[in-house]
N, C-alpha and C. Protein backbone atom coordinates (compact mmCIF):
# COMPACT_ATOMS: atom_id res chain seq x y z
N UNK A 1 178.75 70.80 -30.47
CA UNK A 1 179.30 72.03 -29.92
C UNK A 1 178.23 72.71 -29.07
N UNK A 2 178.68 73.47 -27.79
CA UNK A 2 177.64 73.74 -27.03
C UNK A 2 177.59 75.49 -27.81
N UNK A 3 176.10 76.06 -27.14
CA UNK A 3 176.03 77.18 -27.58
C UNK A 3 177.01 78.12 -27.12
N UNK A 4 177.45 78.27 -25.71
CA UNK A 4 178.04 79.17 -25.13
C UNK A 4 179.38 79.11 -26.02
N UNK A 5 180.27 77.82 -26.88
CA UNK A 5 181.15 77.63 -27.53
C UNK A 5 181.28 78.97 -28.66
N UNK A 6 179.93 78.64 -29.23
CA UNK A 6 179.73 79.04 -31.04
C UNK A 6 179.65 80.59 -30.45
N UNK A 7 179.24 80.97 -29.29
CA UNK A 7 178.80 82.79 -28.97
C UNK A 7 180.69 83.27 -28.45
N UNK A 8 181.02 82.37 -28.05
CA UNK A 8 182.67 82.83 -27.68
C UNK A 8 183.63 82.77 -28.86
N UNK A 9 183.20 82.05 -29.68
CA UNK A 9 183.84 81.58 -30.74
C UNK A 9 183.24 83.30 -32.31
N UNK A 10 182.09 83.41 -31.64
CA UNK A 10 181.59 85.21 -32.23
C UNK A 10 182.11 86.11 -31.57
N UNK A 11 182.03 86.11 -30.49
CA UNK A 11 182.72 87.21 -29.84
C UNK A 11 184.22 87.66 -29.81
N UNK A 12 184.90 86.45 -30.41
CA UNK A 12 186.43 86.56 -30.97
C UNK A 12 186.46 86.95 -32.49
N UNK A 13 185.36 87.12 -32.79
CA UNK A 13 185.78 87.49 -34.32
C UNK A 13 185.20 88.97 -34.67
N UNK A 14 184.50 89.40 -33.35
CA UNK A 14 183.98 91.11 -33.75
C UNK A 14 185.31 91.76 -33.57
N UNK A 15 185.20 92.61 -34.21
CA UNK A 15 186.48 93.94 -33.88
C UNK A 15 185.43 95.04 -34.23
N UNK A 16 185.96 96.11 -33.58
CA UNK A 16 185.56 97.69 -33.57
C UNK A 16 185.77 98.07 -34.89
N UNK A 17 184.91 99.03 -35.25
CA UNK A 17 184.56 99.40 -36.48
C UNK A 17 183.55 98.50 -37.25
N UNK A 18 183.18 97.06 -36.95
CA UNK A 18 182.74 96.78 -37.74
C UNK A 18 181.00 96.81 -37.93
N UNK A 19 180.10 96.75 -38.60
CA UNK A 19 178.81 97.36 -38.60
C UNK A 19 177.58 96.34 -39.84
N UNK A 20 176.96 97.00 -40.02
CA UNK A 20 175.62 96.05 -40.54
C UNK A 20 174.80 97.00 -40.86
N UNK A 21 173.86 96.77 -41.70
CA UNK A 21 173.06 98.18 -42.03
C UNK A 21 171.17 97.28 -42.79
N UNK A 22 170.53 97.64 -42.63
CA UNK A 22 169.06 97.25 -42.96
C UNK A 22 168.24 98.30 -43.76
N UNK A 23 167.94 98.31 -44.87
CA UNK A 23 167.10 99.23 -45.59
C UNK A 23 165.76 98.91 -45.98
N UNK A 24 164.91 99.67 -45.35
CA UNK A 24 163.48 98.94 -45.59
C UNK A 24 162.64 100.09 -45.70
N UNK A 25 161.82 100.08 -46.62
CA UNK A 25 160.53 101.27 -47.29
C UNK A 25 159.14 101.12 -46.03
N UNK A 26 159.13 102.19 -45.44
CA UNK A 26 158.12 102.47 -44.47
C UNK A 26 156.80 102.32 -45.14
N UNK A 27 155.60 101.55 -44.87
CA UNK A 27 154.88 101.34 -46.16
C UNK A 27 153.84 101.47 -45.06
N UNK A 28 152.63 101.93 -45.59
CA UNK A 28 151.17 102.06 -44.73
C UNK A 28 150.85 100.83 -44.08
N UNK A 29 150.97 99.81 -44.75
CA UNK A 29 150.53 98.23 -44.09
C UNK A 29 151.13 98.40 -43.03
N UNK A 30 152.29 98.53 -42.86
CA UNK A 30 153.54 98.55 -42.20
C UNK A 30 152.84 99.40 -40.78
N UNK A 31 152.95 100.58 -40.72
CA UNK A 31 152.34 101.55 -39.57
C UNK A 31 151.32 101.09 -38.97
N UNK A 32 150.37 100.20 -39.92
CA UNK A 32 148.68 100.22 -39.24
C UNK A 32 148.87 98.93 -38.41
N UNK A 33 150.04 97.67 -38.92
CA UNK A 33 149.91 96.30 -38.21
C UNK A 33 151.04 97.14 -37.00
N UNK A 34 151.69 97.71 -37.13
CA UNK A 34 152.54 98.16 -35.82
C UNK A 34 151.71 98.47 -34.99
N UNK A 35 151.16 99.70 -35.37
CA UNK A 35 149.75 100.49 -34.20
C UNK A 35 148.95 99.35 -33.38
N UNK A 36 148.26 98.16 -34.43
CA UNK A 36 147.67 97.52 -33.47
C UNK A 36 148.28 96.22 -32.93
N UNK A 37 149.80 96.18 -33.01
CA UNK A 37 150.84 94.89 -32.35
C UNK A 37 150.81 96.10 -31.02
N UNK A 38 151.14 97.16 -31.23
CA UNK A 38 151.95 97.54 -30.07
C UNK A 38 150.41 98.72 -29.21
N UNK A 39 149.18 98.55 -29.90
CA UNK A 39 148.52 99.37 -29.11
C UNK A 39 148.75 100.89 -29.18
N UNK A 40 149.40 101.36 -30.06
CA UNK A 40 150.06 102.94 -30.44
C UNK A 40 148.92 103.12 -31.58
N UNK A 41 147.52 103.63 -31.19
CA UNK A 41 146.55 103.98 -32.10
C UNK A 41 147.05 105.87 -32.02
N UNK A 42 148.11 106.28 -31.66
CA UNK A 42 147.82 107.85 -32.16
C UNK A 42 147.73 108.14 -33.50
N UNK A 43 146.74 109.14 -33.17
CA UNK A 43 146.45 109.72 -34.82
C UNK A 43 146.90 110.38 -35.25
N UNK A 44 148.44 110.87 -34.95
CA UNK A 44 149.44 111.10 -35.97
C UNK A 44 150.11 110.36 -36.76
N UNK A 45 149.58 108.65 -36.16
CA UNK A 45 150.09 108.05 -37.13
C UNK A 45 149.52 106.99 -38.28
N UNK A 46 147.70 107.67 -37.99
CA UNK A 46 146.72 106.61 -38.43
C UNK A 46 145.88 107.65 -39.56
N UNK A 47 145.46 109.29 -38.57
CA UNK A 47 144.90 109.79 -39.31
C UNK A 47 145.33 110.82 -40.02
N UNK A 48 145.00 111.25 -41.43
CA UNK A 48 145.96 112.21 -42.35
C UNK A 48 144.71 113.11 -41.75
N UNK A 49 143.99 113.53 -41.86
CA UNK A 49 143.28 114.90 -41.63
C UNK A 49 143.96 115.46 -40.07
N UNK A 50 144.17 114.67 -39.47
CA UNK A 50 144.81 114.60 -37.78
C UNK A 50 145.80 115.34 -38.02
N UNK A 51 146.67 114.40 -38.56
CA UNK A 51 148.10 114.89 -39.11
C UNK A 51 148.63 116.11 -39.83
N UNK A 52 147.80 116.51 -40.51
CA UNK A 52 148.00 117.73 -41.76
C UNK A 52 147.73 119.07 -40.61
N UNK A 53 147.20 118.98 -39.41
CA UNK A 53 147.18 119.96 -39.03
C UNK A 53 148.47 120.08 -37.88
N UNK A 54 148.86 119.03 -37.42
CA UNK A 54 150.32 118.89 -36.43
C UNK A 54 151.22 119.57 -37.23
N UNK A 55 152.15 119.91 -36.51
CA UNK A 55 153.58 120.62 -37.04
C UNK A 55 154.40 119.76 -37.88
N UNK A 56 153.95 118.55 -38.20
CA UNK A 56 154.29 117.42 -39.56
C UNK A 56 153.73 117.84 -40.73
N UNK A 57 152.54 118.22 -40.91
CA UNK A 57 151.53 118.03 -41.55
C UNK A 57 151.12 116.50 -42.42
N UNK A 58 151.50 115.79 -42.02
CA UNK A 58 151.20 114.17 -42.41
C UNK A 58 151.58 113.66 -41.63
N UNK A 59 151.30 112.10 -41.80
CA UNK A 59 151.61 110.82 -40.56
C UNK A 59 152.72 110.78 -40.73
N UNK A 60 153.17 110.37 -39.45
CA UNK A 60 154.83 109.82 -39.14
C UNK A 60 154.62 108.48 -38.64
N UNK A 61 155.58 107.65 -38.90
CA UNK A 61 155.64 106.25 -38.44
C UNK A 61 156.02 106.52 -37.19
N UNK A 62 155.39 105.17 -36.17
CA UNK A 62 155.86 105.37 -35.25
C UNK A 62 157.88 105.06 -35.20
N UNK A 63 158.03 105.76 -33.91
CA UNK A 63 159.74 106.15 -33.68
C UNK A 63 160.24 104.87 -33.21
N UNK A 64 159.61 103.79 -32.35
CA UNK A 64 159.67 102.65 -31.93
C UNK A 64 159.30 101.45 -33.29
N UNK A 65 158.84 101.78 -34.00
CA UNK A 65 158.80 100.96 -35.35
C UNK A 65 160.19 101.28 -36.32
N UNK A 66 160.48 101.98 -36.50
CA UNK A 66 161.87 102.58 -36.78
C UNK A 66 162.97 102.12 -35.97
N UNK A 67 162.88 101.78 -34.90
CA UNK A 67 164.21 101.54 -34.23
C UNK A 67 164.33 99.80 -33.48
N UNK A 68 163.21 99.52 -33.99
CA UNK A 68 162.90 97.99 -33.99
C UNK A 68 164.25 97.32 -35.24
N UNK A 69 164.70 97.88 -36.04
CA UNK A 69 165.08 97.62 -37.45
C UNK A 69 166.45 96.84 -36.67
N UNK A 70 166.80 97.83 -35.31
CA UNK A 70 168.01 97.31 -35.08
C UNK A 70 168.04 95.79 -34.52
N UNK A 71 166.81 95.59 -33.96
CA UNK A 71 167.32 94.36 -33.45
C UNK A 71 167.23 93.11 -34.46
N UNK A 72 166.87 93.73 -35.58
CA UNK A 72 166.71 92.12 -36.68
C UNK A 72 168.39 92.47 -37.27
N UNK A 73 168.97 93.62 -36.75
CA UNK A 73 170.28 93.67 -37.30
C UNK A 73 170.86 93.04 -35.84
N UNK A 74 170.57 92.97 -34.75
CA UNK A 74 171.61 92.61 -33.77
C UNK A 74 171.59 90.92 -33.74
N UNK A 75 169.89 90.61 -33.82
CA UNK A 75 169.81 89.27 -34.12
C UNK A 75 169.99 88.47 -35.11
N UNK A 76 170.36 89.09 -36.46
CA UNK A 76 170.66 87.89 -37.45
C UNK A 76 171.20 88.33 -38.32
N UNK A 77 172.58 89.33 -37.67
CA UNK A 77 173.41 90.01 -38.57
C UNK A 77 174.77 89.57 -37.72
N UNK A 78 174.77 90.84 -36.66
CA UNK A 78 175.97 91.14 -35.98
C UNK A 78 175.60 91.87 -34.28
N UNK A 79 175.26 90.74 -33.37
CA UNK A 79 176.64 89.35 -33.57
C UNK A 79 175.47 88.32 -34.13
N UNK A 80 174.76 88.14 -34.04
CA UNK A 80 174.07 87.14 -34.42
C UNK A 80 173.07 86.63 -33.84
N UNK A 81 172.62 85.66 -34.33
CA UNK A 81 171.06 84.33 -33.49
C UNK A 81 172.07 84.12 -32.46
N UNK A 82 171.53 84.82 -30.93
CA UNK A 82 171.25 83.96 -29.32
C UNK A 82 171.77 85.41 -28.68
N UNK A 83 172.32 86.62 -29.61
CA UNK A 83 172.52 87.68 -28.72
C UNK A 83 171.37 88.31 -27.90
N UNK A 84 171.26 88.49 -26.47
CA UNK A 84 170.72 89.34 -25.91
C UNK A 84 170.13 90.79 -25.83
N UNK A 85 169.31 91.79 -26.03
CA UNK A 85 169.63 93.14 -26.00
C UNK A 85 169.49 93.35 -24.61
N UNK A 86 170.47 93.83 -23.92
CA UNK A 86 170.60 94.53 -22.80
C UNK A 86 169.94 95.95 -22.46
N UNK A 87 170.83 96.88 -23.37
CA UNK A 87 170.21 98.32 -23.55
C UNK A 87 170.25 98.89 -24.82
N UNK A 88 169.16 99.98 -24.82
CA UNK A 88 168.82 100.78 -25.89
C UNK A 88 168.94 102.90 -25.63
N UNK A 89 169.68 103.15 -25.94
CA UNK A 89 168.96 104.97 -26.32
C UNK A 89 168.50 105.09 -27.27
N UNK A 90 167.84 106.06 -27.00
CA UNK A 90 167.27 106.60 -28.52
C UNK A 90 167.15 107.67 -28.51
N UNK A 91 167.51 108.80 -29.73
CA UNK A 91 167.24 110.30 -29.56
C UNK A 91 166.81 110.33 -30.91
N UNK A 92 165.23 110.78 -30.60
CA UNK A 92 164.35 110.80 -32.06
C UNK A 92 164.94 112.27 -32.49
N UNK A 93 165.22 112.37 -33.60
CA UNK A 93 165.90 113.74 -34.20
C UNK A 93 165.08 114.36 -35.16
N UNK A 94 164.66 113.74 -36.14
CA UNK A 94 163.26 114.27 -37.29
C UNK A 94 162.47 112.96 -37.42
N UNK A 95 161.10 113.12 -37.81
CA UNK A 95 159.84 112.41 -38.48
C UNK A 95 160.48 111.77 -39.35
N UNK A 96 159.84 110.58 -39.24
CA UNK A 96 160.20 109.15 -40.33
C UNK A 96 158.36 109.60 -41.13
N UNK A 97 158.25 109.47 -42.07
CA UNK A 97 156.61 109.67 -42.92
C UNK A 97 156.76 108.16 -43.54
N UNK A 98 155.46 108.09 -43.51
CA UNK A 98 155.22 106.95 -44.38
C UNK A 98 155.86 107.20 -45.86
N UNK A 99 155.94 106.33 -46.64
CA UNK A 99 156.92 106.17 -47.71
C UNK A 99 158.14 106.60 -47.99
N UNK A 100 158.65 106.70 -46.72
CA UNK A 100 160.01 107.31 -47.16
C UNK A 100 160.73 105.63 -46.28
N UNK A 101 162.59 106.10 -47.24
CA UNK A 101 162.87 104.72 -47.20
C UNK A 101 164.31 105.01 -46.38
N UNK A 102 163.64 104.12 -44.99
CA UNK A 102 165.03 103.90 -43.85
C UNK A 102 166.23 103.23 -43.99
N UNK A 103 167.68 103.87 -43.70
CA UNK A 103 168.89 102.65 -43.24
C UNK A 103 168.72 102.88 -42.06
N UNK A 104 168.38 101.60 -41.34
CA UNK A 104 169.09 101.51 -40.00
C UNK A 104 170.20 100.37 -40.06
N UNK A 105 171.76 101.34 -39.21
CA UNK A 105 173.11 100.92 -39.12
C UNK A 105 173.17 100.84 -38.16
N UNK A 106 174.28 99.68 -37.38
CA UNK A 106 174.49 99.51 -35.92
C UNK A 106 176.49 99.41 -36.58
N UNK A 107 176.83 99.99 -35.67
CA UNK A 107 178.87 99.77 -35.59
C UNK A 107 178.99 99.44 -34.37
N UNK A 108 180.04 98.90 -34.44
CA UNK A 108 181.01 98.58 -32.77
C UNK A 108 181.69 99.19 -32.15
N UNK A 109 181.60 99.92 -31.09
CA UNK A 109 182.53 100.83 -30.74
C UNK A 109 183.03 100.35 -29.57
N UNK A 110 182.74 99.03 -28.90
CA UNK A 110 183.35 98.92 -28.07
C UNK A 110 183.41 97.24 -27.80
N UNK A 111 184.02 96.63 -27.00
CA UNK A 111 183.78 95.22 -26.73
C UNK A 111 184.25 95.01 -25.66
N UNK A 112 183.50 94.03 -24.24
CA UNK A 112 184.12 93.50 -22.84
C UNK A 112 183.91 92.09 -23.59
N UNK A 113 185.32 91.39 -23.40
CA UNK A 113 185.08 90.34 -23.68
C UNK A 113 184.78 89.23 -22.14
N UNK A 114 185.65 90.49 -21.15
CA UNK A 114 185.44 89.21 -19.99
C UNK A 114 183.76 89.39 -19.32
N UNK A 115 182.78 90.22 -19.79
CA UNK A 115 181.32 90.20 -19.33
C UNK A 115 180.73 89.51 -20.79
N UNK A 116 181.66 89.33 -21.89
CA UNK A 116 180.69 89.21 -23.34
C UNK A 116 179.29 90.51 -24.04
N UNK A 117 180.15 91.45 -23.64
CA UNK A 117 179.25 92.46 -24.27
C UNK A 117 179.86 93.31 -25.57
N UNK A 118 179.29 93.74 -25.96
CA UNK A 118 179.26 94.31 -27.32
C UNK A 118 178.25 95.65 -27.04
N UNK A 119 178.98 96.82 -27.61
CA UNK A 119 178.52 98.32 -27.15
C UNK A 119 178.47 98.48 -28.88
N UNK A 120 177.02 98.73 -29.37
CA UNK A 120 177.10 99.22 -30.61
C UNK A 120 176.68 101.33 -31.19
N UNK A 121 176.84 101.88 -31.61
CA UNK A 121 176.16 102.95 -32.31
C UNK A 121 175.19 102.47 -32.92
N UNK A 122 173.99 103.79 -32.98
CA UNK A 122 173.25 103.04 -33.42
C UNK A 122 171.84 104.02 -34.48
N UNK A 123 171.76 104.03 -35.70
CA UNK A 123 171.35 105.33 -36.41
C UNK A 123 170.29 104.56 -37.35
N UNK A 124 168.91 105.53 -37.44
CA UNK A 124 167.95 105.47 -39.27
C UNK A 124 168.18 106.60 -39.37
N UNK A 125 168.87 106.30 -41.08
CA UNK A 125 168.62 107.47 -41.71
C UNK A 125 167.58 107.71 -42.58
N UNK A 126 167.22 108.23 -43.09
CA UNK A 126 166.33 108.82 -44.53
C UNK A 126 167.11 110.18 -44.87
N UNK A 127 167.14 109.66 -46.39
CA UNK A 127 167.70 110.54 -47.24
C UNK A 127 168.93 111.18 -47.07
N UNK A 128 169.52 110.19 -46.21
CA UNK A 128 171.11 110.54 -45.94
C UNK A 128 171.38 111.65 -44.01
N UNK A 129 170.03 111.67 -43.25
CA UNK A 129 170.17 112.42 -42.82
C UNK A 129 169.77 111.40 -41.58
N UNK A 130 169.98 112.28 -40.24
CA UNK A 130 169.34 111.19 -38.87
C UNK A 130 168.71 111.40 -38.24
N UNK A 131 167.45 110.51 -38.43
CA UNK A 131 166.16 110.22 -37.56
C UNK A 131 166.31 109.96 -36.23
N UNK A 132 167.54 108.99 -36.26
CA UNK A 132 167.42 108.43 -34.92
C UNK A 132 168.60 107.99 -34.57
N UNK A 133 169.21 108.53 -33.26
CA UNK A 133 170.36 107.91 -32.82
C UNK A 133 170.39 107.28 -31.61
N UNK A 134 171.49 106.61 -31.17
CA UNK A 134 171.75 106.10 -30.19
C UNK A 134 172.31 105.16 -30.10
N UNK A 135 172.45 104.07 -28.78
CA UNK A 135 173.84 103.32 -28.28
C UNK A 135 173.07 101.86 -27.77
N UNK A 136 173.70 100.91 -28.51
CA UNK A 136 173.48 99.43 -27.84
C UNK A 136 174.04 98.94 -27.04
N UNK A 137 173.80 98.07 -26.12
CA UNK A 137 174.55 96.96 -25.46
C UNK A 137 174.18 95.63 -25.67
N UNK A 138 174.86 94.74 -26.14
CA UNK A 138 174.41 93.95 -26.72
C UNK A 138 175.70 92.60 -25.67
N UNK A 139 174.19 91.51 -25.30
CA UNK A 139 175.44 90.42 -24.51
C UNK A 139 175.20 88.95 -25.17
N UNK A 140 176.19 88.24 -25.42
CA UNK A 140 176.59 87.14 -26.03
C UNK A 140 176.33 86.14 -24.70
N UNK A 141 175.52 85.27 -24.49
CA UNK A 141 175.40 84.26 -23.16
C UNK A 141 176.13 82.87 -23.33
């Protein structure tokens, strides 16, 4: 079976409404290998003496480490291994802190089947509340 088969053969089986969700504990290891993958040494998110005096008063994970969550949900959830990410928003809403523990959810709110795209919502929460919102586009090749 060719690939383009098995991604048309996914793209007939999403319907709207449906969603995926990832829960993972923000952990110090976690922040310090991000900072130096992605070169984000700020010291709001390295140093606590830094931090305690910002309008946080402690480190916040970075907002781009947080919203990374979605694409291990776009890639090996829904739609799956070979989707594309096209586009991303993001509207950071409150501080993610180290040890506190994220859902990031993606839903479907929309589908072109004749371009093969997939339009998802897209949210981390902590503690029931939202860090982070925004909208996917997601394309099936």
């Amino acid at each position: 079976m060719k690939f383009s088969n098995i991604n048309k053969s996914v793209l007939d089986k999403i319907q709207i409404g449906m969603s995926e969700s990832y829960i993972r504990l923000i952990k110090e290891v976690d922040v310090r290998k991000f900072a130096k993958l992605s070169g984000d040494n700020n010291p709001i998110h390295l140093d606590e003496e830094y931090a305690q005096k910002s309008r946080y008063k402690r480190r916040i994970a970075h907002g781009l480490f947080c919203a990374s969550f979605f694409s291990a949900l776009f890639g090996m959830k829904l739609p799956g291994k070979g989707c594309v990410y096209v586009s991303q928003t993001l509207n950071f809403k409150r501080p993610i802190y180290i040890n506190d523990e994220v859902e990031a959810k993606i839903e479907v709110f929309q589908i072109d089947k004749a371009k093969s795209k997939i339009y998802f919502k897209t949210t981390c929460k902590v503690k029931n509340k939202i860090a982070i919102d925004g909208e996917a586009e997601i394309f099936l090749p």
